[in-house]
Protein backbone atom coordinates (compact mmCIF):
# COMPACT_ATOMS: atom_id res chain seq x y z
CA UNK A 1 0.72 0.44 -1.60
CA UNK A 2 1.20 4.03 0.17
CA UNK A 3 0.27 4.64 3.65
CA UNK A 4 -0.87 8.14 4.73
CA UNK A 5 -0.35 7.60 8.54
CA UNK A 6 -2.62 10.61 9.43
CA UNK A 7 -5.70 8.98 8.04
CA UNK A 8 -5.22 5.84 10.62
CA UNK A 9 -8.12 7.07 13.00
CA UNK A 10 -10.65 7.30 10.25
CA UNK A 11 -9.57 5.09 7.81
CA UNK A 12 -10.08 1.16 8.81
CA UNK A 13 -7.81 -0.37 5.53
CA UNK A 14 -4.65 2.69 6.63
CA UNK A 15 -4.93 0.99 10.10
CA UNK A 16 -5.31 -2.79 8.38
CA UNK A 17 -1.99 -1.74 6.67
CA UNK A 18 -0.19 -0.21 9.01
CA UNK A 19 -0.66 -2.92 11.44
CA UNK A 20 0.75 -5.48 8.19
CA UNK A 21 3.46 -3.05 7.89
CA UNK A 22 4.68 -3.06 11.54
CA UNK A 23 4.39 -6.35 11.58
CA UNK A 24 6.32 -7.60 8.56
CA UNK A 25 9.11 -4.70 8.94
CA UNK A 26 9.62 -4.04 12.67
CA UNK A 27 8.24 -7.40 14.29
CA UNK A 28 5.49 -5.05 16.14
CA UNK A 29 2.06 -6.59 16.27
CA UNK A 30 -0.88 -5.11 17.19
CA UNK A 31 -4.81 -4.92 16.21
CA UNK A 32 -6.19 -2.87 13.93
CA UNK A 33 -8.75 -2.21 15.93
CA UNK A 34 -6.53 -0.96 18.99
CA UNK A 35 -6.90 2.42 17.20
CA UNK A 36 -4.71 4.11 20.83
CA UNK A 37 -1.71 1.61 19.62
CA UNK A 38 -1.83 2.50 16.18
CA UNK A 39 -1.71 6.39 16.72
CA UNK A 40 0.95 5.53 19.04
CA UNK A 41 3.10 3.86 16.84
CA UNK A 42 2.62 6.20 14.04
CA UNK A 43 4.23 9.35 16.21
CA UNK A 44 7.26 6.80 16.72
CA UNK A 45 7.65 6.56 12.95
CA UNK A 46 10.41 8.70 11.65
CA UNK A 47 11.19 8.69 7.43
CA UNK A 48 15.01 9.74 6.50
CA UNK A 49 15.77 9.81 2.85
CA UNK A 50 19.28 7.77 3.57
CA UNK A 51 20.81 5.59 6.35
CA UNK A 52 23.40 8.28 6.63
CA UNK A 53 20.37 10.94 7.00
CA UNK A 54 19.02 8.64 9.58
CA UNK A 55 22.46 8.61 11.33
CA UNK A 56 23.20 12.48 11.16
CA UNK A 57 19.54 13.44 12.57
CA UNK A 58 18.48 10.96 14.87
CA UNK A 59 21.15 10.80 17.37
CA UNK A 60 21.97 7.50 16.41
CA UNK A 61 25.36 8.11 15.71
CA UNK A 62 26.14 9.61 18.72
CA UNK A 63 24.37 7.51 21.28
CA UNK A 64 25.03 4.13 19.25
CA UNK A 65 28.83 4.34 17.94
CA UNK A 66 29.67 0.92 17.44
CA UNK A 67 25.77 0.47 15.73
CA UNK A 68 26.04 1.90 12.92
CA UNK A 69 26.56 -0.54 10.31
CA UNK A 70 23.47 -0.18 7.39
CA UNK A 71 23.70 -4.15 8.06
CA UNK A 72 23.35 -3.93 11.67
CA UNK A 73 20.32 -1.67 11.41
CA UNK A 74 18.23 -3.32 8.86
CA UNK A 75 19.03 -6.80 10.27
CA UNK A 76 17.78 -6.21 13.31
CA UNK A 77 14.44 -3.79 12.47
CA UNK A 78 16.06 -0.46 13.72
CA UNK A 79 15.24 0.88 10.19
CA UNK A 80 13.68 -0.70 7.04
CA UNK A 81 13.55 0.56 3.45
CA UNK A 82 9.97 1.26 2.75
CA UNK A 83 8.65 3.18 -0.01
CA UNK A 84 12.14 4.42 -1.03
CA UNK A 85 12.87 5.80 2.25
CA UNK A 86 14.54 4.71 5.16
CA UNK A 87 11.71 4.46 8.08
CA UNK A 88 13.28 4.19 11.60
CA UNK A 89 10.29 2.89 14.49
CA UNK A 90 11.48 4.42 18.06
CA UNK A 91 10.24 1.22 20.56
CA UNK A 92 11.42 3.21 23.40
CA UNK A 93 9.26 6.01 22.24
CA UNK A 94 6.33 3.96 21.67
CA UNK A 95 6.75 1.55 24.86
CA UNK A 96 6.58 4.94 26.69
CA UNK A 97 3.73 6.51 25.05
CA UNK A 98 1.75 3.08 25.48
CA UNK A 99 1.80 3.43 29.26
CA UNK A 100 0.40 6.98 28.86
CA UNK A 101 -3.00 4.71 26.84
C-alpha cells in the first residue's frame, strides 16, 4: 500500500494507515481520528533514499557519532525501510509540535 501523507486531513483510510504505519514501524500510537496528531506526525516524517543519505542530510552524523550503525538505527525505530526508502520519524520534532495542539 502507498501513503500520500498530504491527503491525511481529507482522506479517513490515509489517516487509518498512517496511524498502522506509525504504529508498526516507529512504536507511535495515536487515533485516527486525532486528525491535529496525525498532521503532526506527518511534518516529522523525513524519506532519504539510503541510510548513508539519511546520515549525510539529517545531522545525524554529526550530532550522533557513535549512532550510526544501520543496525543501531533500524533496531531501535530511528529509521525504517518503507516503500524502498529509508523514512526517519523526528519524536523530538513531533513531541514539540504536539504541545503547540
Amino acid at each position: 500500500m502507498t501513503i500520500d501523507l498530504s491527503q491525511i486531513k481529507e482522506n479517513s483510510m490515509v489517516r487509518y494507515g498512517f496511524k498502522i504505519l506509525l504504529m508498526r514501524e516507529f512504536d507511535i500510537h495515536i487515533n485516527e481520528t486525532d486528525v491535529g496528531r496525525l498532521i503532526a506526525a506527518a511534518d516529522c516524517i523525513e524519506i532519504y533514499d539510503s541510510i548513508e543519505e539519511f546520515l549525510d542530510r539529517s545531522g545525524w552524523k554529526k550530532d550522533n557519532p557513535e549512532l550510526c550503525a544501520e543496525a543501531y538505527l533500524l533496531d531501535n525505530r530511528i529509521c525504517r525501510n518503507i516503500q524502498g526508502k529509508v523514512w526517519y520519524f523526528s519524536r523530538l520534532r513531533y513531541e514539540k509540535k504536539c504541545l503547540e495542539i
